[in-house]
PDB file of N, CA and C in Angstrom:
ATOM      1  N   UNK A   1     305.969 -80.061 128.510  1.00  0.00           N
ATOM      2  CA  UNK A   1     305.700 -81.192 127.658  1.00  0.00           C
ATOM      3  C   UNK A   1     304.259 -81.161 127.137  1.00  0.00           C
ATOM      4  N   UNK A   2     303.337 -80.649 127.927  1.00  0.00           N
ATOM      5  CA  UNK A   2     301.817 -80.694 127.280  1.00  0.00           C
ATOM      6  C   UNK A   2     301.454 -79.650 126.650  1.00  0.00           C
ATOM      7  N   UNK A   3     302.597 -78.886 126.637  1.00  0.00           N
ATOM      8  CA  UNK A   3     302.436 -77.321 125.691  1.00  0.00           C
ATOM      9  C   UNK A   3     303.056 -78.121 124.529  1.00  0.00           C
ATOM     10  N   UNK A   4     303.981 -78.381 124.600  1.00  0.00           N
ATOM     11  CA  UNK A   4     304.371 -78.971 122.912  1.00  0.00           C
ATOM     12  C   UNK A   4     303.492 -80.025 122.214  1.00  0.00           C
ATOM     13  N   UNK A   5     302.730 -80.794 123.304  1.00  0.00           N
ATOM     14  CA  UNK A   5     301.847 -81.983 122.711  1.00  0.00           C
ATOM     15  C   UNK A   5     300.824 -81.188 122.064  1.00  0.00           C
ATOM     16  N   UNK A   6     300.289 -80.316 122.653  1.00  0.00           N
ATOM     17  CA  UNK A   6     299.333 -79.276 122.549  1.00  0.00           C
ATOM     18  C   UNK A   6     299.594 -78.733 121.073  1.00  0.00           C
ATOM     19  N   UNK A   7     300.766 -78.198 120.956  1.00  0.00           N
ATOM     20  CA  UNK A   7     301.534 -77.526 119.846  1.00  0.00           C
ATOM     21  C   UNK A   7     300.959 -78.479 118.671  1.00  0.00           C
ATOM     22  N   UNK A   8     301.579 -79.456 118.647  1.00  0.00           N
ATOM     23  CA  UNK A   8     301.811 -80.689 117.537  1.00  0.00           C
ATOM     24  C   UNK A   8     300.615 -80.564 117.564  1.00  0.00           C
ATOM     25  N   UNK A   9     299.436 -80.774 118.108  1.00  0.00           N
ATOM     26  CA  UNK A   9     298.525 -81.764 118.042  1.00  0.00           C
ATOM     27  C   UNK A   9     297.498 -80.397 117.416  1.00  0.00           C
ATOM     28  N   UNK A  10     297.513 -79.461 117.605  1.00  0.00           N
ATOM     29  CA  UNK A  10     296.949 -78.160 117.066  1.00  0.00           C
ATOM     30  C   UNK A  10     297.549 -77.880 115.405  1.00  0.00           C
ATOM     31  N   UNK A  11     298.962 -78.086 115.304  1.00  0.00           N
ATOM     32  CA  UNK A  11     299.657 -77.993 113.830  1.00  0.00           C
ATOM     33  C   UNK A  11     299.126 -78.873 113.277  1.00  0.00           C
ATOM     34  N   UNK A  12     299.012 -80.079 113.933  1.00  0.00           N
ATOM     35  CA  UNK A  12     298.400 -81.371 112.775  1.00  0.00           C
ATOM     36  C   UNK A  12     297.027 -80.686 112.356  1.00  0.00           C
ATOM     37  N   UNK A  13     296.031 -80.878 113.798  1.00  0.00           N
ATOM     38  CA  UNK A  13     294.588 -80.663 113.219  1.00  0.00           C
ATOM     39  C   UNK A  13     294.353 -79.402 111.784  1.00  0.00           C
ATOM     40  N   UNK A  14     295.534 -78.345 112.340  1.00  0.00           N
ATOM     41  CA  UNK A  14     295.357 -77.263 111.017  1.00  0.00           C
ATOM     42  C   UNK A  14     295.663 -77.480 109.999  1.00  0.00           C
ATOM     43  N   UNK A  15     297.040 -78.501 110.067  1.00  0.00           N
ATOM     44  CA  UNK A  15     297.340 -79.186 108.848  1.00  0.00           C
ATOM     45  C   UNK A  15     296.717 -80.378 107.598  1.00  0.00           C
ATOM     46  N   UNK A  16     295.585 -80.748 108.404  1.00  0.00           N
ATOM     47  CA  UNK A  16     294.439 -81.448 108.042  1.00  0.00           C
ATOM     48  C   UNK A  16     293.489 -80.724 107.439  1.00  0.00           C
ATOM     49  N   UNK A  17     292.982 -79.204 108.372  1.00  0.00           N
ATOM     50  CA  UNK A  17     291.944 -78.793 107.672  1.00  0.00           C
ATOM     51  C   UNK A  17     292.195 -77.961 106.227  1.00  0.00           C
ATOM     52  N   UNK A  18     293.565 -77.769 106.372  1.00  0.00           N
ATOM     53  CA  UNK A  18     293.843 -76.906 105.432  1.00  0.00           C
ATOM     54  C   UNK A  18     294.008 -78.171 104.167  1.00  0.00           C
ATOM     55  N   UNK A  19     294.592 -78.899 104.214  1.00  0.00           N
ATOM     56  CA  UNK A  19     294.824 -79.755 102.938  1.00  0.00           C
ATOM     57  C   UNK A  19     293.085 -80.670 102.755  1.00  0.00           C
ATOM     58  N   UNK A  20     292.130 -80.571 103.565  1.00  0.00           N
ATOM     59  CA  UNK A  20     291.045 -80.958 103.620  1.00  0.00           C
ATOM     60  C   UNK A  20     289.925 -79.849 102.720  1.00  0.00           C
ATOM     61  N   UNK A  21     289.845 -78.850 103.203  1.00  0.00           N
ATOM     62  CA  UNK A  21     289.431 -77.245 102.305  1.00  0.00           C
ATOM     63  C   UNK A  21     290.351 -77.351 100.910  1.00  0.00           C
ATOM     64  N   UNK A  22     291.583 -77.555 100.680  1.00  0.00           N
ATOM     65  CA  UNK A  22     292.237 -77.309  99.106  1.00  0.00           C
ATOM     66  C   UNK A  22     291.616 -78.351  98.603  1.00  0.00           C
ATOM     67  N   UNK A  23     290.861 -79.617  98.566  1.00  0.00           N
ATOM     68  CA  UNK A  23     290.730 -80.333  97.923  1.00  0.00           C
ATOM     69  C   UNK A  23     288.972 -80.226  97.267  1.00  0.00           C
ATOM     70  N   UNK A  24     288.784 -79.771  98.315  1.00  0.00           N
ATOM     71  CA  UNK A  24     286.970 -79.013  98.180  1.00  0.00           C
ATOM     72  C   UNK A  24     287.082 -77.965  96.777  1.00  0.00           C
ATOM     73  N   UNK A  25     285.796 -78.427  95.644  1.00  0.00           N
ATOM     74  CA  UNK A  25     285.537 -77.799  94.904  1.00  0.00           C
ATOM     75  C   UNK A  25     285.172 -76.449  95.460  1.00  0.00           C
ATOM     76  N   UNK A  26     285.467 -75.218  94.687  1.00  0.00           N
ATOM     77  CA  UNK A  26     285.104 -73.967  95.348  1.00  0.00           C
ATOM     78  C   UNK A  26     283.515 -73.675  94.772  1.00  0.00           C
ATOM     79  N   UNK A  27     282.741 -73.387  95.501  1.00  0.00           N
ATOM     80  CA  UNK A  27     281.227 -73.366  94.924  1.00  0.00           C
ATOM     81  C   UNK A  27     281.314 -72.009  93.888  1.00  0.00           C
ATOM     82  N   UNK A  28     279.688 -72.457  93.222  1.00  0.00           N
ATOM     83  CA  UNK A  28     279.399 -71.915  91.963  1.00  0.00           C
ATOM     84  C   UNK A  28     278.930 -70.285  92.026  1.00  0.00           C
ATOM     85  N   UNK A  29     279.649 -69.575  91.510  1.00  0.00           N
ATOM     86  CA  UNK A  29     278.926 -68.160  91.890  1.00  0.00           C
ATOM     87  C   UNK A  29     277.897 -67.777  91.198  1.00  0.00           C
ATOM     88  N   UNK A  30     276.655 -67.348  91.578  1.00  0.00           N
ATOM     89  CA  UNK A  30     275.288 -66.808  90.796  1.00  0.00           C
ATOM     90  C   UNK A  30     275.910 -65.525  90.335  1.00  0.00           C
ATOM     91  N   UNK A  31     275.342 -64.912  89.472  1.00  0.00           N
ATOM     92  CA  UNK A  31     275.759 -63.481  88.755  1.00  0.00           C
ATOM     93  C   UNK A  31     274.335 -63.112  89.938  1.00  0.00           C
ATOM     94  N   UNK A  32     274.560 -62.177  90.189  1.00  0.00           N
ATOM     95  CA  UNK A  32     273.128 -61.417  90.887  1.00  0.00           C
ATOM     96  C   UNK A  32     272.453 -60.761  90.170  1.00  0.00           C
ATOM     97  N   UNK A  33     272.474 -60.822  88.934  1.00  0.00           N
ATOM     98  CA  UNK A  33     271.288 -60.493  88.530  1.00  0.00           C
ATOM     99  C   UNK A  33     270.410 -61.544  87.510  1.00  0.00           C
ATOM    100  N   UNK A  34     270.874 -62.748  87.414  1.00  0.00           N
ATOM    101  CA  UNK A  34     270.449 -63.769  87.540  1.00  0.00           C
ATOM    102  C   UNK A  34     269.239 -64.395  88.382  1.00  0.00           C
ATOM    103  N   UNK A  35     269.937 -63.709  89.667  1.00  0.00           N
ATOM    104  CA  UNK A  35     269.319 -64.126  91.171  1.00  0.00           C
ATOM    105  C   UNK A  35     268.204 -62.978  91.524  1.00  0.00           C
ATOM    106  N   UNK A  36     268.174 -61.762  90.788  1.00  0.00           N
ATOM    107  CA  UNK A  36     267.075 -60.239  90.753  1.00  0.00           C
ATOM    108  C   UNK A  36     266.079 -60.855  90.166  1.00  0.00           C
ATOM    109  N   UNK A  37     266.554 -61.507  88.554  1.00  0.00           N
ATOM    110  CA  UNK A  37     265.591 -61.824  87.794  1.00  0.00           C
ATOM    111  C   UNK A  37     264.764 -62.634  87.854  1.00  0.00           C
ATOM    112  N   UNK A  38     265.049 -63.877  88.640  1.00  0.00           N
ATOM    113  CA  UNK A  38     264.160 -65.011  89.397  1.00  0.00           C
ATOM    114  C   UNK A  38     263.583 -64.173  90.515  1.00  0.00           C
ATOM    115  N   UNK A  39     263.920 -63.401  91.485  1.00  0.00           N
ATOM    116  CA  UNK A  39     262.986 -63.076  92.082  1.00  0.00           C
ATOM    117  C   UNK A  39     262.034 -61.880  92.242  1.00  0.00           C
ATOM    118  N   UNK A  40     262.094 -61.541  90.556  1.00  0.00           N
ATOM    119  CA  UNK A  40     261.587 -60.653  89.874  1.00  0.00           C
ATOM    120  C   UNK A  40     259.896 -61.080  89.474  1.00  0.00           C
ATOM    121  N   UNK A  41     260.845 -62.206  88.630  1.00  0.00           N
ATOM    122  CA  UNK A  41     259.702 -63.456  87.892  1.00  0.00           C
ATOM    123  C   UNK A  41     258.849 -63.916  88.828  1.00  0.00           C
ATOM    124  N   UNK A  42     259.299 -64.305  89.960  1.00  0.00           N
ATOM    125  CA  UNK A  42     258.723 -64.651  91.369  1.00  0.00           C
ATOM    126  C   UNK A  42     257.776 -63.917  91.916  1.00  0.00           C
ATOM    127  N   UNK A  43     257.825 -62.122  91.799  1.00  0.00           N
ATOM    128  CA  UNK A  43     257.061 -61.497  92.615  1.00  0.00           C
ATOM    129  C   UNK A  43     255.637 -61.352  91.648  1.00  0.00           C
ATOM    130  N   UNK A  44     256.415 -61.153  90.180  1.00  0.00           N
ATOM    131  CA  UNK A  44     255.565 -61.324  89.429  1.00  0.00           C
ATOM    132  C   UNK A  44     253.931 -61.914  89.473  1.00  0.00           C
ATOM    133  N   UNK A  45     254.218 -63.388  89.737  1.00  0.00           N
ATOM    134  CA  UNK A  45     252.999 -64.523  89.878  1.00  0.00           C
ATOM    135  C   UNK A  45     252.428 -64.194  91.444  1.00  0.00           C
ATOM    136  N   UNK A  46     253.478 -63.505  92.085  1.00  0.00           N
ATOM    137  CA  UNK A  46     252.561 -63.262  93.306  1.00  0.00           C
ATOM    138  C   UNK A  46     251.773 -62.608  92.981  1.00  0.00           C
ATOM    139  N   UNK A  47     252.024 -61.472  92.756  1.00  0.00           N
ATOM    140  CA  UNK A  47     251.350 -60.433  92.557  1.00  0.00           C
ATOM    141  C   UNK A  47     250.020 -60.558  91.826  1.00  0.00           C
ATOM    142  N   UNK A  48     250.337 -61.332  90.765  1.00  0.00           N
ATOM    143  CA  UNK A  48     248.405 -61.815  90.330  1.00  0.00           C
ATOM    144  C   UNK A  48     247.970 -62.895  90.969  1.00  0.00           C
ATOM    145  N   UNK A  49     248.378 -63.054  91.853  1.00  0.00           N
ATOM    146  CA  UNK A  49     247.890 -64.182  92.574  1.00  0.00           C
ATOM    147  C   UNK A  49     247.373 -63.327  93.485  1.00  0.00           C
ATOM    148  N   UNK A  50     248.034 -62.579  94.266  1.00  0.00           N
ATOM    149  CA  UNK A  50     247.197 -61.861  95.350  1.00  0.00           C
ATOM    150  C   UNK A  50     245.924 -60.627  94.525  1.00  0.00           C
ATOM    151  N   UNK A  51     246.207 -60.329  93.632  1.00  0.00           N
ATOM    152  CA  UNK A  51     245.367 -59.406  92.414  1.00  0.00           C
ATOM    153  C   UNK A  51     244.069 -60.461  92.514  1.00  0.00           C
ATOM    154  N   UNK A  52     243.983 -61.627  91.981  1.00  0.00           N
ATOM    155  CA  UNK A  52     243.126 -62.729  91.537  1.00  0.00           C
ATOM    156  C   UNK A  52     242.168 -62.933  93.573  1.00  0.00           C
ATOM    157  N   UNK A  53     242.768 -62.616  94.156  1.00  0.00           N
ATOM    158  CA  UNK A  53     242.586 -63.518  95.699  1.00  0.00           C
ATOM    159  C   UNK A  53     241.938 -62.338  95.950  1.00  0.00           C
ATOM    160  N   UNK A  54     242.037 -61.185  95.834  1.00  0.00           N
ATOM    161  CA  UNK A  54     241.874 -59.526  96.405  1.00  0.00           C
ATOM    162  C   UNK A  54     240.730 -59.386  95.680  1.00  0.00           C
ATOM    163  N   UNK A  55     240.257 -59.789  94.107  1.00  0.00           N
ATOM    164  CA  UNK A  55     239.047 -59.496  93.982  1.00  0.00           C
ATOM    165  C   UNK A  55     237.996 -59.542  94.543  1.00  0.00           C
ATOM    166  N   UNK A  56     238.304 -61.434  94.725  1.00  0.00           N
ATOM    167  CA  UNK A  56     236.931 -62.180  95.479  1.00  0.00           C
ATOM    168  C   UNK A  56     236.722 -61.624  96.579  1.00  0.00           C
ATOM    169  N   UNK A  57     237.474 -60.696  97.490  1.00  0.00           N
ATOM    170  CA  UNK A  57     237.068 -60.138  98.788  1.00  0.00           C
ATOM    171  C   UNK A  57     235.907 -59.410  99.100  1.00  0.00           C
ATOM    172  N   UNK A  58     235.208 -59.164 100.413  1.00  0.00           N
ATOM    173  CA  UNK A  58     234.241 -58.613 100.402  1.00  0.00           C
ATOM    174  C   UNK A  58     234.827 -57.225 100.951  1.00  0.00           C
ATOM    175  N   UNK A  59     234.548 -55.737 100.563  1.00  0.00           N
ATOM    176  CA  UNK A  59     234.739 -54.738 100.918  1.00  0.00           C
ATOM    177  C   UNK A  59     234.585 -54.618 102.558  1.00  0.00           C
ATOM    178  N   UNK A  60     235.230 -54.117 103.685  1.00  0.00           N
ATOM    179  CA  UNK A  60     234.624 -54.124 105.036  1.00  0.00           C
ATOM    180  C   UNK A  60     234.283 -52.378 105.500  1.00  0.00           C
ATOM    181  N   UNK A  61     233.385 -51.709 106.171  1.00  0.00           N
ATOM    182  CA  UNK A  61     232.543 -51.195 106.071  1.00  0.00           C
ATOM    183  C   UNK A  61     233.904 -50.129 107.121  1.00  0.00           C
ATOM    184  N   UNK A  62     234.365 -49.318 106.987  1.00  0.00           N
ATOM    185  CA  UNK A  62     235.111 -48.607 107.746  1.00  0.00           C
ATOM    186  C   UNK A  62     234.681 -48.279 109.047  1.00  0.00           C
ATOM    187  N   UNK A  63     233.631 -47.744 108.677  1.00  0.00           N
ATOM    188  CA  UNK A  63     232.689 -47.088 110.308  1.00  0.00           C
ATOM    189  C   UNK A  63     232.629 -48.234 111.420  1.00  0.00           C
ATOM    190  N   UNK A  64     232.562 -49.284 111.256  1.00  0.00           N
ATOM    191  CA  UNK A  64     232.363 -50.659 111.470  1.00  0.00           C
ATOM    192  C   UNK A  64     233.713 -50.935 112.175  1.00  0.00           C
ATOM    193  N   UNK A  65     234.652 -50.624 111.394  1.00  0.00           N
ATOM    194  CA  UNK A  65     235.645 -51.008 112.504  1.00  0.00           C
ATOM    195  C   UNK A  65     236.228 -50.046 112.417  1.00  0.00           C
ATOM    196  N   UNK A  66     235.766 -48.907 112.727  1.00  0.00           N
ATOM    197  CA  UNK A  66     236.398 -48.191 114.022  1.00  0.00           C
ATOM    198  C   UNK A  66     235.494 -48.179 115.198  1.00  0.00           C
ATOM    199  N   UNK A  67     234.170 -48.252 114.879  1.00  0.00           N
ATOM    200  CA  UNK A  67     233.397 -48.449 115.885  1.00  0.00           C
ATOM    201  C   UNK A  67     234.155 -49.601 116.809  1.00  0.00           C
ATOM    202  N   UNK A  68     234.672 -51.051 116.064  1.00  0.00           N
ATOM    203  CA  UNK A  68     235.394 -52.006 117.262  1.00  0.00           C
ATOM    204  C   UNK A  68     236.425 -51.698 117.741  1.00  0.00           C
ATOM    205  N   UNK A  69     237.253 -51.227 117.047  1.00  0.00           N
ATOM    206  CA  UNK A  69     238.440 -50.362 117.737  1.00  0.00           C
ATOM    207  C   UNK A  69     238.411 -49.836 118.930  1.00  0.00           C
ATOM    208  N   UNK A  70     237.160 -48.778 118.964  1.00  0.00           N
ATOM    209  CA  UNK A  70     237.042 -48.010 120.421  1.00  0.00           C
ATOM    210  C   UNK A  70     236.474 -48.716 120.992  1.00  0.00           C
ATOM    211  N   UNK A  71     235.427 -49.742 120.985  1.00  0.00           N
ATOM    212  CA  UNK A  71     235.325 -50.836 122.213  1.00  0.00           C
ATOM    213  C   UNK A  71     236.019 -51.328 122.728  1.00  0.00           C
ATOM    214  N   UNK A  72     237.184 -51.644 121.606  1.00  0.00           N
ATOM    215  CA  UNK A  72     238.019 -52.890 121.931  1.00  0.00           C
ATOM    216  C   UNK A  72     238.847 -51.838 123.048  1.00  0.00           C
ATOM    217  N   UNK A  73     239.215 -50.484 122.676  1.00  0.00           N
ATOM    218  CA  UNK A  73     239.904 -49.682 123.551  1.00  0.00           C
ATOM    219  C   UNK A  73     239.453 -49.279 125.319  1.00  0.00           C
ATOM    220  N   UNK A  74     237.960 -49.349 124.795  1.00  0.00           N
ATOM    221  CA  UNK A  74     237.230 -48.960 126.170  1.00  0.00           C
ATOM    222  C   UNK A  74     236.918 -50.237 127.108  1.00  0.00           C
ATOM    223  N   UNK A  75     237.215 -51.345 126.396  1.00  0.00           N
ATOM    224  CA  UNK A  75     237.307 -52.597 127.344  1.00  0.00           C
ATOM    225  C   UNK A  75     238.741 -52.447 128.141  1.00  0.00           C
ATOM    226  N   UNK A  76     239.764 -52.123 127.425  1.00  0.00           N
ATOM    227  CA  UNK A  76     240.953 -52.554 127.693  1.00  0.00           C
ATOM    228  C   UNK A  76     241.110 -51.235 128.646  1.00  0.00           C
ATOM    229  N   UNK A  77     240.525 -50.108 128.935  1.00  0.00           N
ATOM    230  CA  UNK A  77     240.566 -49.160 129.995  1.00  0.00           C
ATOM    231  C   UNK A  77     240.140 -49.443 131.267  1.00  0.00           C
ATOM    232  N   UNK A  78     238.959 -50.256 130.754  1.00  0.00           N
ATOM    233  CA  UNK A  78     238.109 -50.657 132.387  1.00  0.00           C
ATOM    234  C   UNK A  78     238.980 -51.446 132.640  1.00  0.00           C
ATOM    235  N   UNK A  79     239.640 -52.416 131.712  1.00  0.00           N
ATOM    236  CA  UNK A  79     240.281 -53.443 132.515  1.00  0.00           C
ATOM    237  C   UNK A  79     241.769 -52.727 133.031  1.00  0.00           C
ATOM    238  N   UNK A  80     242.488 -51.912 132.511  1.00  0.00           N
ATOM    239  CA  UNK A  80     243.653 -51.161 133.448  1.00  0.00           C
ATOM    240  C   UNK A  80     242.669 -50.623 134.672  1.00  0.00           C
ATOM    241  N   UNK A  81     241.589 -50.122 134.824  1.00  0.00           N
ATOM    242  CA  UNK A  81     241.017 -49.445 135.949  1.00  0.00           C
ATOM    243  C   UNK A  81     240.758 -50.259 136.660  1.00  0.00           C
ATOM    244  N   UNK A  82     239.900 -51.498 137.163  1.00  0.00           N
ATOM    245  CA  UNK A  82     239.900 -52.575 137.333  1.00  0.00           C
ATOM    246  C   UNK A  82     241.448 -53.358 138.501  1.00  0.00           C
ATOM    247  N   UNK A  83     242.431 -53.135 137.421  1.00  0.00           N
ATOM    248  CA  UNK A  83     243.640 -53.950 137.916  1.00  0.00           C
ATOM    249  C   UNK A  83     244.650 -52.372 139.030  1.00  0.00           C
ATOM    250  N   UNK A  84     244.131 -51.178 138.867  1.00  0.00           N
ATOM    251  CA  UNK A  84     244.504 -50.522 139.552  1.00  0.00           C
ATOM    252  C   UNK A  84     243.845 -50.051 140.803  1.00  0.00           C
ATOM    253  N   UNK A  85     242.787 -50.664 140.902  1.00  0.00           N
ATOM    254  CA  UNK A  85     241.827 -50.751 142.187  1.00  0.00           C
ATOM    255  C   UNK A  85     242.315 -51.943 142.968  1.00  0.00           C
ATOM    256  N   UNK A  86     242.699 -52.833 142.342  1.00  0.00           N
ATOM    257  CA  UNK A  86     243.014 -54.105 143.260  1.00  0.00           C
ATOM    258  C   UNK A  86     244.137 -54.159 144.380  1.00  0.00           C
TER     259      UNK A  86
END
C-alpha cells in the first residue's frame, strides 16, 4: 500500500512539473557571436585602460629584485635549518 501511495504521489509530483516547465517561456538564445563581440568591445577599453595605468608606472630596477629574491630565499633556508634542529 505505501508503494502505490508512493507511486501516485511521485506520478502526480511529475505530472505537475512537467505541465509546470510547458507553460514556462523557453529563454532567449544569444547568437555567440553577438556575445564575442561584446566581449571583444570589452577587452578593448581594458586594454587602454591598463595602457593609460602602465604608463604612469615607475620602471623597477631588476638587480634590485633579484637581489630580494635571494634574501627572501636565504631567510627561508635558515628558517628550514632552524626547524630541523629542533
Amino acid at each position: 500500500m505505501k508503494r502505490l501511495l508512493a507511486l501516485l504521489a511521485g506520478a502526480l509530483g511529475l505530472g505537475a512539473l512537467l505541465r509546470r516547465r510547458a507553460h514556462e517561456p523557453a529563454p532567449a538564445v544569444d547568437e555567440p557571436a553577438d556575445a564575442l563581440r561584446a566581449k571583444l568591445a570589452e577587452s578593448r577599453v581594458v586594454e587602454e585602460d591598463r595602457d593609460a595605468f602602465e604608463s604612469g608606472e615607475t620602471p623597477v630596477d631588476e638587480a634590485d629584485v633579484t637581489a630580494r629574491r635571494a634574501d627572501v630565499h636565504e631567510r627561508a633556508r635558515q628558517a628550514i635549518d632552524e626547524l630541523k634542529q629542533s
